[in-house]
Protein backbone atom coordinates (compact mmCIF):
# COMPACT_ATOMS: atom_id res chain seq x y z
CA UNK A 1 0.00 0.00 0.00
CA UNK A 2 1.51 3.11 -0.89
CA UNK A 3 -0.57 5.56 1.73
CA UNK A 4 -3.14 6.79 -1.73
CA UNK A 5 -5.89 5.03 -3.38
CA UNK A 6 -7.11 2.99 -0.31
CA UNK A 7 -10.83 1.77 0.76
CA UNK A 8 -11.34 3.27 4.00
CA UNK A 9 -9.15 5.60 6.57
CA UNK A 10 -9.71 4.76 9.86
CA UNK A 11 -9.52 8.02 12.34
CA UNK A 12 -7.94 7.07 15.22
CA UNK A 13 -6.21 4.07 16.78
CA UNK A 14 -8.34 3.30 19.72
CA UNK A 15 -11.48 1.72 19.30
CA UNK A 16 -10.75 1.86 15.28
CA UNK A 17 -8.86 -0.73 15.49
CA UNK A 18 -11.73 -3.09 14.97
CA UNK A 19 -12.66 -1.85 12.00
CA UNK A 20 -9.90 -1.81 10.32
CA UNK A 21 -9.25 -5.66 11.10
CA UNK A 22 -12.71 -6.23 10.30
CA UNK A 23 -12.58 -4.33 6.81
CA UNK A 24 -9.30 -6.04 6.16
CA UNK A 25 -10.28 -9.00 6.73
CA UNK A 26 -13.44 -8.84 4.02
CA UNK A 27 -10.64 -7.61 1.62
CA UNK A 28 -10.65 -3.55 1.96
CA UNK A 29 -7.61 -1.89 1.98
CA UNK A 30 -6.98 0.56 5.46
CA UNK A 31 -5.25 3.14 6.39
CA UNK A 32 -5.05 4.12 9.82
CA UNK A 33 -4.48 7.34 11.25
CA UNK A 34 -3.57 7.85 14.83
CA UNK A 35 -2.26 10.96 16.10
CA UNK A 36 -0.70 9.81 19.68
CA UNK A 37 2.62 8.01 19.48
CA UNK A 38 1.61 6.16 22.62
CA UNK A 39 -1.82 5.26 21.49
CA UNK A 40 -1.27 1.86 23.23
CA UNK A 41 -1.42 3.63 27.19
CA UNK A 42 -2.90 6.99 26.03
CA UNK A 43 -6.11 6.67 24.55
CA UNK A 44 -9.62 5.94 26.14
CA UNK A 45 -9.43 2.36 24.86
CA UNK A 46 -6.36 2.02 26.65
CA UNK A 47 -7.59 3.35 30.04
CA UNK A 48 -10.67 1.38 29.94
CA UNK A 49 -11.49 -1.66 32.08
CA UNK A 50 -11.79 -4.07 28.67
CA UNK A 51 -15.32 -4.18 29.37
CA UNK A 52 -17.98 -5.47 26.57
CA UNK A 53 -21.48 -6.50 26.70
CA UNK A 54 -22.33 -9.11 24.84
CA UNK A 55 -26.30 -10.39 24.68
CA UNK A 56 -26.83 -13.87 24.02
CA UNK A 57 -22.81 -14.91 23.82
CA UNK A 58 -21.80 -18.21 24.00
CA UNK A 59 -19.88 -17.54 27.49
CA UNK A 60 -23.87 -16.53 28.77
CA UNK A 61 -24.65 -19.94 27.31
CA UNK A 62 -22.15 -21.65 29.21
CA UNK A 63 -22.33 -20.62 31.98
CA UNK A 64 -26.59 -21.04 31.81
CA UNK A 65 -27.38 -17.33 31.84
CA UNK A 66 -30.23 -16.25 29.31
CA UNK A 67 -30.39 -12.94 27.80
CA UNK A 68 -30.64 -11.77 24.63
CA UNK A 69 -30.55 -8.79 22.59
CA UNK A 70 -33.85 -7.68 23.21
CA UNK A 71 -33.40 -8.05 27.22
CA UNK A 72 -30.41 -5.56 26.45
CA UNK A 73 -32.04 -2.98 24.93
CA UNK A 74 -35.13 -2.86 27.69
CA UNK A 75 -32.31 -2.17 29.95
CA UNK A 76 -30.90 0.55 27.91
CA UNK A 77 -34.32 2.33 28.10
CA UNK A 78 -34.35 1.97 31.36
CA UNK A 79 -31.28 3.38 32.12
CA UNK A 80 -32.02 6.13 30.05
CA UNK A 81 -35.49 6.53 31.25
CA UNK A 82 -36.75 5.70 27.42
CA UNK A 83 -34.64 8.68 25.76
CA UNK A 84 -31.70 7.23 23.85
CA UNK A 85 -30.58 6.84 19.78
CA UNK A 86 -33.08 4.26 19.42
CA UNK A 87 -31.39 2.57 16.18
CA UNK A 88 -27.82 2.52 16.98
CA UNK A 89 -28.94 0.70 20.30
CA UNK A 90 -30.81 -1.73 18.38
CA UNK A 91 -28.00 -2.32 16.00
CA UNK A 92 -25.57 -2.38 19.32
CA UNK A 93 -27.47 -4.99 20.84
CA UNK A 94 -28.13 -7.43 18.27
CA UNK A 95 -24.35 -7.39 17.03
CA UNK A 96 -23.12 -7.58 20.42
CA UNK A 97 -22.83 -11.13 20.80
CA UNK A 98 -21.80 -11.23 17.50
CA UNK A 99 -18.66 -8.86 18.35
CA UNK A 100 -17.62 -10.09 21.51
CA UNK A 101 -17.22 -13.64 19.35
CA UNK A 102 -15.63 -12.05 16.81
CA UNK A 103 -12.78 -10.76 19.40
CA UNK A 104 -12.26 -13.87 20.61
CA UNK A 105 -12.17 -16.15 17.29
CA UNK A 106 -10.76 -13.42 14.62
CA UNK A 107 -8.70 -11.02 16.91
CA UNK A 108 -7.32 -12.95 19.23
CA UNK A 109 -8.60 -11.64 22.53
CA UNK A 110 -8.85 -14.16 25.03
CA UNK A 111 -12.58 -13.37 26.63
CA UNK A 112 -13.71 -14.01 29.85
CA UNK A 113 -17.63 -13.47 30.93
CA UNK A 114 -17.19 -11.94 34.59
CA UNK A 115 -19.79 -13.95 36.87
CA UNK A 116 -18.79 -12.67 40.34
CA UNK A 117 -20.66 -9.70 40.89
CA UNK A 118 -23.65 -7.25 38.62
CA UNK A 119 -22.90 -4.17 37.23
CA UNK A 120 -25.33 -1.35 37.99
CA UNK A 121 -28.57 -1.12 35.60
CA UNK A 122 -27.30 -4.56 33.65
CA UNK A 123 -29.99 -7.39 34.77
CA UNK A 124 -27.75 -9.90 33.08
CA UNK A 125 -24.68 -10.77 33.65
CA UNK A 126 -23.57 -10.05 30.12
CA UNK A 127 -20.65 -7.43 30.43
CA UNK A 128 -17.35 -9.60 28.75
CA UNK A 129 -13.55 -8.69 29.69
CA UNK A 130 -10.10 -10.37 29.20
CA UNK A 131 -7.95 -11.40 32.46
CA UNK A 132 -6.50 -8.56 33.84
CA UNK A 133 -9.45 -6.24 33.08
CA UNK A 134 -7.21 -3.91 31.54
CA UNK A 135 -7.84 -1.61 28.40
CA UNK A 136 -4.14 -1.51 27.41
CA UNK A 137 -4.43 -5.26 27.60
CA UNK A 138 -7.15 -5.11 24.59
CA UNK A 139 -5.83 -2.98 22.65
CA UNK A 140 -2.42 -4.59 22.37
CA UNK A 141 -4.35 -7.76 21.31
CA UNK A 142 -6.46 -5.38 18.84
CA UNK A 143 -2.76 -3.50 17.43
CA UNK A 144 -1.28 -7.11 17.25
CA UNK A 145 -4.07 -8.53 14.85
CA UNK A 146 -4.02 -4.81 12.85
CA UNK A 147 0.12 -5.24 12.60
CA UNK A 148 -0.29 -9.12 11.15
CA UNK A 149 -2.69 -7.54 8.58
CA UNK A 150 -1.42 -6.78 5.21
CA UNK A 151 -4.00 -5.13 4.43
CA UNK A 152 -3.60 -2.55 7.07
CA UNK A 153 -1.38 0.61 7.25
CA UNK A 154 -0.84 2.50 10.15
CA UNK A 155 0.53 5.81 10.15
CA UNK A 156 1.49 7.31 13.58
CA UNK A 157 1.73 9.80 14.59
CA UNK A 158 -0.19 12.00 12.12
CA UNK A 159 -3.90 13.65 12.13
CA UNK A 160 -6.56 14.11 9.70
CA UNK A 161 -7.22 17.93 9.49
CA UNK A 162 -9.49 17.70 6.71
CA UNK A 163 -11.65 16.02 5.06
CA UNK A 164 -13.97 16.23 1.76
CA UNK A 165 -15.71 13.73 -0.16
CA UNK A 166 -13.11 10.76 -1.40
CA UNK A 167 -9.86 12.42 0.16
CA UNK A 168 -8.55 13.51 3.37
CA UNK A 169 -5.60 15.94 4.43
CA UNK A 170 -3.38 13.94 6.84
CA UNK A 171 -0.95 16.32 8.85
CA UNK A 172 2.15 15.35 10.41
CA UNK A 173 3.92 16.82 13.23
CA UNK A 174 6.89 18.36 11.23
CA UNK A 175 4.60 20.76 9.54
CA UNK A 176 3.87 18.65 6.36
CA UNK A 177 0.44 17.36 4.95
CA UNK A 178 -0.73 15.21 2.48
CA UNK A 179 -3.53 14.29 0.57
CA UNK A 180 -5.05 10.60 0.42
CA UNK A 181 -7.79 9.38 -1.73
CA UNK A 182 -10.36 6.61 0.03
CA UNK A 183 -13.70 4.87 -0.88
CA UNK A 184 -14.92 5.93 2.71
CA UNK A 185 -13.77 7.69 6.15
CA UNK A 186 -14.53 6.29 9.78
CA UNK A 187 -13.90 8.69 12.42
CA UNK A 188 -12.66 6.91 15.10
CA UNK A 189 -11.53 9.82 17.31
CA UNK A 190 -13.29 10.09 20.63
CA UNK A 191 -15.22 12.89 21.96
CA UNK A 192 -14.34 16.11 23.28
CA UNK A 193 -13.77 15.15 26.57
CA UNK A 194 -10.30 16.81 26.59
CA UNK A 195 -11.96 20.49 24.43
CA UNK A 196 -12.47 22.48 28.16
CA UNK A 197 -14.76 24.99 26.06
CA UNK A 198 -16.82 22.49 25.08
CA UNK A 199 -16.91 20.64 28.15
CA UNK A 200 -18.10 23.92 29.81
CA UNK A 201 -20.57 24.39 27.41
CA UNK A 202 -22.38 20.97 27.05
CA UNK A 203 -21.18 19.40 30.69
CA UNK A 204 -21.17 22.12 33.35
CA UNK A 205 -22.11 19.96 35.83
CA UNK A 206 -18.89 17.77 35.31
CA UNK A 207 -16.75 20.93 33.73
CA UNK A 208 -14.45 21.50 37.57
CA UNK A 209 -13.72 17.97 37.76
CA UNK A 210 -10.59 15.56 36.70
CA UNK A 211 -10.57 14.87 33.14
CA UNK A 212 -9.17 10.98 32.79
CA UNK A 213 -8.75 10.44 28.85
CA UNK A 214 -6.88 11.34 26.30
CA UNK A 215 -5.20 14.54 25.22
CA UNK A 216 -6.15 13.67 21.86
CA UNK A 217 -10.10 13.89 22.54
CA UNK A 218 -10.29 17.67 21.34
CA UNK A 219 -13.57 16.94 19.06
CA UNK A 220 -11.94 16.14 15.56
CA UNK A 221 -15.11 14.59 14.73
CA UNK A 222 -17.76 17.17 15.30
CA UNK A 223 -15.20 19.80 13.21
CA UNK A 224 -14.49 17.44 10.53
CA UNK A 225 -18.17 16.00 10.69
CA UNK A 226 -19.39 19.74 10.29
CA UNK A 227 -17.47 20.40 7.27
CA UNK A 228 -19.77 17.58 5.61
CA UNK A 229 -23.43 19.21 7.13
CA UNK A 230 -23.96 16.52 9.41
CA UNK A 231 -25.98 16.10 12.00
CA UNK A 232 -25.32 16.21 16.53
CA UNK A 233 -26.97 14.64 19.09
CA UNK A 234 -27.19 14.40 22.66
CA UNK A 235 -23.66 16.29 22.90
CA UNK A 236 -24.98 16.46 27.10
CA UNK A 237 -23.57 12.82 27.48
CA UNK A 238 -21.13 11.70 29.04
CA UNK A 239 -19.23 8.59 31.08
CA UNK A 240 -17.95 9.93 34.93
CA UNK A 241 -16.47 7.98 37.28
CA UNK A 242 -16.72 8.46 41.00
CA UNK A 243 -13.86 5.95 41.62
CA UNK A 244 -10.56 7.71 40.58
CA UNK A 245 -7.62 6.97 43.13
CA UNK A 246 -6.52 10.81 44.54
CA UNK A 247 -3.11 9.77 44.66
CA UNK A 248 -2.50 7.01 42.19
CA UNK A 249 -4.53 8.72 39.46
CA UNK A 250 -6.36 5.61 38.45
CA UNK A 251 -9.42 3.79 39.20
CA UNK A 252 -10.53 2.12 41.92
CA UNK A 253 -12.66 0.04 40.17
CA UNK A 254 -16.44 0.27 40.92
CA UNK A 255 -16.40 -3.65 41.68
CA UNK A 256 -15.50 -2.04 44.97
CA UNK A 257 -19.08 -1.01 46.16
CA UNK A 258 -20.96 -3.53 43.94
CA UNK A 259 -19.18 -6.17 46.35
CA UNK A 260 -20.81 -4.09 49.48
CA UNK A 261 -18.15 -1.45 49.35
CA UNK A 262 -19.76 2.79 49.99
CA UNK A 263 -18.13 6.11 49.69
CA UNK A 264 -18.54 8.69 52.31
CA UNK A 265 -17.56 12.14 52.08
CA UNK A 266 -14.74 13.64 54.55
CA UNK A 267 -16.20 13.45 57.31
CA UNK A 268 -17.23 10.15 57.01
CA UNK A 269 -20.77 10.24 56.12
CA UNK A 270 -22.42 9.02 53.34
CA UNK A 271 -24.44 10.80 50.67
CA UNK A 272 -26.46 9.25 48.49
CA UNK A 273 -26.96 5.26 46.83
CA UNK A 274 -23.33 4.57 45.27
CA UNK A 275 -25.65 1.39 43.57
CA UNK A 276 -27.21 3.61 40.89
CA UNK A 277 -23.76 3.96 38.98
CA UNK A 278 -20.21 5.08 38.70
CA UNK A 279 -21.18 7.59 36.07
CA UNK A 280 -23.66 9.85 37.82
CA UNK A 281 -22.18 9.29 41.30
CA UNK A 282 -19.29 11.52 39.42
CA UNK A 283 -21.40 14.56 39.64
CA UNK A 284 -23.09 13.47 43.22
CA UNK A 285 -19.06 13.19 44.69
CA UNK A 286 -17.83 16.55 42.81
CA UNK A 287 -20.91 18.20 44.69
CA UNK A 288 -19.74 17.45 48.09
CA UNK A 289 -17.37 19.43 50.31
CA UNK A 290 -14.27 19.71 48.56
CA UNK A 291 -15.52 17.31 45.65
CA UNK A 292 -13.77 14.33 47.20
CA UNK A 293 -14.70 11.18 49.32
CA UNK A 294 -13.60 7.96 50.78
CA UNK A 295 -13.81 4.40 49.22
CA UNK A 296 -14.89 2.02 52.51
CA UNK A 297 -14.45 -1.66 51.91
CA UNK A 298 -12.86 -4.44 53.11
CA UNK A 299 -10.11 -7.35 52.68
CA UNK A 300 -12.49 -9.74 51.75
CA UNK A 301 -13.43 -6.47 48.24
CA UNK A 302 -9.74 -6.01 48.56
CA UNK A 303 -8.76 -9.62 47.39
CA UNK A 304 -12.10 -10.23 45.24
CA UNK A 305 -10.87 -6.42 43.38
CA UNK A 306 -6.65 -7.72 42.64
CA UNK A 307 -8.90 -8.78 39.20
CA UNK A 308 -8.60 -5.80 37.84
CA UNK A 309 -5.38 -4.43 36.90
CA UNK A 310 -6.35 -0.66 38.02
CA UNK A 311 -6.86 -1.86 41.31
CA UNK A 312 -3.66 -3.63 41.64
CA UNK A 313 -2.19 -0.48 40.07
CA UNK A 314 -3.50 1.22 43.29
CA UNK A 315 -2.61 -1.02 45.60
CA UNK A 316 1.10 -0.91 44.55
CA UNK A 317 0.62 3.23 44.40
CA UNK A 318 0.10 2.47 48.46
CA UNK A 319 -3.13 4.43 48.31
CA UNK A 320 -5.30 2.06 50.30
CA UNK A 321 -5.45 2.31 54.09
CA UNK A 322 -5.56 -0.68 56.00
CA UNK A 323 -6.88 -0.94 59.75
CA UNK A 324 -7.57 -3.89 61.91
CA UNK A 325 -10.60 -1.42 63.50
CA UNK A 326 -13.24 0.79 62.81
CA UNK A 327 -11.77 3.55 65.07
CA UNK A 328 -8.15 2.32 63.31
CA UNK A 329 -9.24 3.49 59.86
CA UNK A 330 -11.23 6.42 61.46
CA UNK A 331 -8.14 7.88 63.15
CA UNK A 332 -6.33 6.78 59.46
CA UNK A 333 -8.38 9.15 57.56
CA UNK A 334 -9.49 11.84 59.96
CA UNK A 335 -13.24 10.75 60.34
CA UNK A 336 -15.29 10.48 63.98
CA UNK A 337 -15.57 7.14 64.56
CA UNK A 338 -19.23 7.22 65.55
CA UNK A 339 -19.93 8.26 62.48
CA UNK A 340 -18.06 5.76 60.50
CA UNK A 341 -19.86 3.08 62.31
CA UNK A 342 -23.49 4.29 62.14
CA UNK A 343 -22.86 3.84 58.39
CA UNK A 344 -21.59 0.80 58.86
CA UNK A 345 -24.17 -0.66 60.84
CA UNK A 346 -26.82 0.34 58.74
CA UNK A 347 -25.03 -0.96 55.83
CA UNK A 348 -25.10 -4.22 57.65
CA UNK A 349 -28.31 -4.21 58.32
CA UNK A 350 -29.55 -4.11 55.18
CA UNK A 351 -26.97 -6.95 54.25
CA UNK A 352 -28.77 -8.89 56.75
CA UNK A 353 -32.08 -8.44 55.77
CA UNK A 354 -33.39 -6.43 58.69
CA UNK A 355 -33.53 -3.59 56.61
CA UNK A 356 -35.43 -3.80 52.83
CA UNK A 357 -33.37 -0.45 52.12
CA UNK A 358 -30.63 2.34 53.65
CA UNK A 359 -31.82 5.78 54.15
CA UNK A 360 -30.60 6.79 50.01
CA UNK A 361 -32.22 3.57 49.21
CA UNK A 362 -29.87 1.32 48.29
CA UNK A 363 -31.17 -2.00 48.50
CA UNK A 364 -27.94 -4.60 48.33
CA UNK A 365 -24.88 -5.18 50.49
CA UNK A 366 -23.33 -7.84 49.43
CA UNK A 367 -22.21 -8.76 53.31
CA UNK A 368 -21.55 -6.38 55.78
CA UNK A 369 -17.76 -5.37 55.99
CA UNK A 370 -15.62 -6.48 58.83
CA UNK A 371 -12.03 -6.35 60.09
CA UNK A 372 -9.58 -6.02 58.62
CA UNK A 373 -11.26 -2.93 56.91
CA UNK A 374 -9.68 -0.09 53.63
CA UNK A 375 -10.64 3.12 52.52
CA UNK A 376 -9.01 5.07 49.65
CA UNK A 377 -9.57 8.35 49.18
CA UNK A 378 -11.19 9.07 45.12
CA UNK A 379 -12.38 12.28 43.24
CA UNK A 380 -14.54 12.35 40.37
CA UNK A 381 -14.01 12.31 36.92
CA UNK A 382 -14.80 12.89 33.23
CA UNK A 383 -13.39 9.73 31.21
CA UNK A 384 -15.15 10.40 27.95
CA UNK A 385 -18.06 12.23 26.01
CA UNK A 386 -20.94 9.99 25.09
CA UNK A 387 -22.41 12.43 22.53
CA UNK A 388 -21.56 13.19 19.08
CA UNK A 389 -22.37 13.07 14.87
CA UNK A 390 -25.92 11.48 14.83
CA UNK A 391 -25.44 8.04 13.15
CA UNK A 392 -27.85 5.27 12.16
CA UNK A 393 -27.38 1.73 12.06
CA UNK A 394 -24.59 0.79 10.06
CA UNK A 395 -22.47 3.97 11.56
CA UNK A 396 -23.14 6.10 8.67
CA UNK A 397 -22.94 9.53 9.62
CA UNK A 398 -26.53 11.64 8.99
CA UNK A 399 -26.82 14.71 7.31
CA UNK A 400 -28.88 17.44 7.68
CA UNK A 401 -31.38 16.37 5.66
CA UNK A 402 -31.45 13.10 7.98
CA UNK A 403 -30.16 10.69 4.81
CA UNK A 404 -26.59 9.27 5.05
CA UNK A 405 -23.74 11.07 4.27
CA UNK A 406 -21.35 9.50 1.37
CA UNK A 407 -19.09 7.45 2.25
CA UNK A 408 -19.14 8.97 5.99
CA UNK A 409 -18.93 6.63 8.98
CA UNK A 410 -18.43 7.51 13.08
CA UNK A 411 -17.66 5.42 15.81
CA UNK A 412 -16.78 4.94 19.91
CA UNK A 413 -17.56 8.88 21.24
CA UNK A 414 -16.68 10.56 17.65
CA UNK A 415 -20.59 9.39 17.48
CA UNK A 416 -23.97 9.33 19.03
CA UNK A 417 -23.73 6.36 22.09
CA UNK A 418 -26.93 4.93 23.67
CA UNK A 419 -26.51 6.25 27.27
CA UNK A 420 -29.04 9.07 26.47
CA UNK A 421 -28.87 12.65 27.91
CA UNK A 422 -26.25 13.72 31.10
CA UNK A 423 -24.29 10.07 32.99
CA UNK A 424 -27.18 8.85 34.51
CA UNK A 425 -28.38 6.86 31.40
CA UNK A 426 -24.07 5.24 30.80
CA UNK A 427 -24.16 1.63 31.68
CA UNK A 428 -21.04 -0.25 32.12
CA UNK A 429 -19.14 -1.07 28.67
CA UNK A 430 -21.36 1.88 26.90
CA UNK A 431 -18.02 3.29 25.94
CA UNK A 432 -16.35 0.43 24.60
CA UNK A 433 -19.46 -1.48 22.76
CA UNK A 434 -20.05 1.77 20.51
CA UNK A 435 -16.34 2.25 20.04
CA UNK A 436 -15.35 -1.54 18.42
CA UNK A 437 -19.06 -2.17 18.07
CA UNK A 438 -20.00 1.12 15.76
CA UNK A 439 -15.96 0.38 14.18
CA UNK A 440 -17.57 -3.34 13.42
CA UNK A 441 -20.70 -2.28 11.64
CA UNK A 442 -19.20 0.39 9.56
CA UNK A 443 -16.38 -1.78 8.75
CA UNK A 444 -18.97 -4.45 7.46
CA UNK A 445 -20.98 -1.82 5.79
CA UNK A 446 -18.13 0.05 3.23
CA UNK A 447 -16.88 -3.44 2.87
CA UNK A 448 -20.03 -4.39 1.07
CA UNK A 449 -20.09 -1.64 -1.09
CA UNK A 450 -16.72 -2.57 -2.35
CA UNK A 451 -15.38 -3.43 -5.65
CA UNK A 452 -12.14 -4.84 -4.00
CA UNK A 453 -13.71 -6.88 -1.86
CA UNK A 454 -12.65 -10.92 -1.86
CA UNK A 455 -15.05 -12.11 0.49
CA UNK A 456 -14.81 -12.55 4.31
CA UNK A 457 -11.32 -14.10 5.17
């Protein structure tokens, strides 16, 4: 491949990834863009947990859970209280299974399905990883596949400036451009999350607090995408996390409280049910005192959480406190210890039954904590915009006129997601399912319309 003349550019080496192994492998020719030289730790892909629902996988099967597609998408709507992009859910969902399968079987990724605990608004247990939990994990196994492709390019580090229709205007960081002809375009290139103006505009309620993505998330897609007429949507959305480490700089995990774990604020009380979701418990911890809390758990969440390489990243960071008391780990992080057991006592009282719900409502404790016990002190976060060019079911990106734009595809947060309006709506793996899920479809979709294509390899 000489860098001209090629079927589709790929935007982006996150996510993107997947489509340009898919598209390769049903004989397009790809070019990849990326414009971070350490795309492998430094985009969102990278910093995610690896997490990917799957409805009606053969892993579910196995292990004699049913769900399907349609299950999926009721959740969605409920999430989202019924206001969400109703067709790129639809398509989401009923490729789902057929992507996580595809990971495993054409790209390598050795999947797990996760049975030990539910994530928040998922009533299956459906949400696939790979061992380690780990982002940077999956996207090595996504780069490997891409680098034993030959039909694959990639060319890093550059950027796409500019687009029009059939040729792009790839920049480099010397200063130099150049222009390449393609069949079709996917943007691939996240959100906005790291565009402060934008952020301010569309997520003020997020806007003060830690943005954990990539530098590289500046909104490439909306300019681009607006060069072309097309349609936004839902630009509100986004994925927070209440579980980012204050001194390691990474996540906690969320497993934490979904094992029985709760957050308090500094002076040791708690504020609300952490059950609902990490996302919108972002925006519930950055409006406390300070805009900062403490993890509670104990060694029995400690052990079940060394899954996860984040929390094992933490761990070795030394941010967790360890106590052999409740007035141990109160005097550790500068709490009243009356207070710190009140909240654990009614935490284990609804763990025991004699309560149907705490005073915020939260309804499950998985068992009450006990000796020896950990807190870590977290902030909130932004991790990624969940808004972006309206898309429909194959990941072509809409016009204004509402018909599909030539030869225009989006993907991951360049596009529309399905966790509605504000955080409250972002289930877990709504960031990675559009990203390689939206990269799938569109990859399947200019392959069709092909005249180089062989057939699926």
């Amino acid at each position: 491949m000489t860098g001209t003349d090629v079927d589709l550019v790929v935007a982006g080496a996150g996510g993107g990834l997947a489509g340009a192994l898919r598209a390769a492998q049903l004989g397009a020719r790809v070019l990849v863009v990326e414009a971070n030289e350490h795309f492998l730790r430094g985009n969102n892909t990278s910093m995610s947990t690896a997490m990917v629902p799957g409805a009606g996988s053969r892993w579910q099967r196995d292990a004699g859970i049913d769900d399907s597609p349609e299950r999926f998408l009721a959740d969605i709507a409920a999430k989202t209280h019924g206001d969400f992009a109703t067709p790129v859910a639809e398509a989401l969902a009923g490729v789902s299974a057929e992507l996580v399968e595809w990971l495993a079987d054409h790209a390598g990724l050795p999947i797990e399905l996760p049975t030990d605990f539910h994530y928040p608004g998922h009533s299956a247990q459906r949400v696939h990883s790979i061992p380690g939990r780990h982002g940077a994990r999956l996207l090595r196994h996504l780069a490997d596949a891409v680098s034993a492709e030959p039909l694959v390019d990639l060319m890093v580090p550059a950027r796409i400036t500019a687009a029009r229709t059939g040729v792009v205007t790839v920049s480099y960081p010397d200063g130099g451009e150049e222009e390449i002809t393609t069949r079709a375009l996917l943007l691939a290139t996240n959100g906005y999350g790291a565009n402060r103006e934008l952020v301010a505009e569309y997520l003020p309620e997020i806007a003060d607090a830690e943005y954990h993505g990539s530098e590289y998330s500046t909104g490439d897609a909306l300019r681009i995408g607006a060069t072309f007429g097309a349609q936004k949507s839902y630009l509100d959305a986004y994925q927070g996390h209440a579980g980012l480490s204050a001194e390691a700089r990474t996540l906690v995990t969320w497993t934490v409280v979904m094992h029985g774990g709760f957050v308090t604020t500094v002076d040791g009380r708690r504020f609300g049910d952490e059950s609902t979701g990490y996302s919108e418990y972002a925006a519930t911890l950055a409006a406390q005192p300070g805009s900062t809390g403490w993890l509670v758990y104990d060694e029995r969440i400690h052990d079940a959480s060394l899954a996860f390489g984040d929390y094992v990243d933490v761990v070795e960071s030394g941010a967790p406190r360890r106590a052999e008391s409740v007035a141990d780990l109160a005097a550790t992080i500068g709490v009243p210890a009356d207070t710190l057991q009140a909240e654990l006592d009614e935490a284990a009282a609804v763990a025991h039954g004699e309560l149907a719900r705490d005073r915020f409502g939260r309804t499950e404790f998985e068992r009450p904590l006990a000796a020896p016990f950990y807190a870590v002190r977290i902030l909130p976060a932004l991790f990624h915009t969940q808004g972006g060019l309206t898309v429909d079911r194959h990941a072509r990106v809409l016009g204004s006129d509402g018909e599909p734009i030539p030869g225009l595809y989006a993907s991951g947060g360049a596009a529309v997601s399905i966790s509605g309006h504000g955080a409250a709506g972002y289930l877990a793996g709504n960031g990675l399912l559009p990203a390689l899920g939206l990269a799938y479809l569109a990859a399947a979709h200019t392959a069709a319309t092909l005249p180089t294509v062989k057939g699926n390899r």
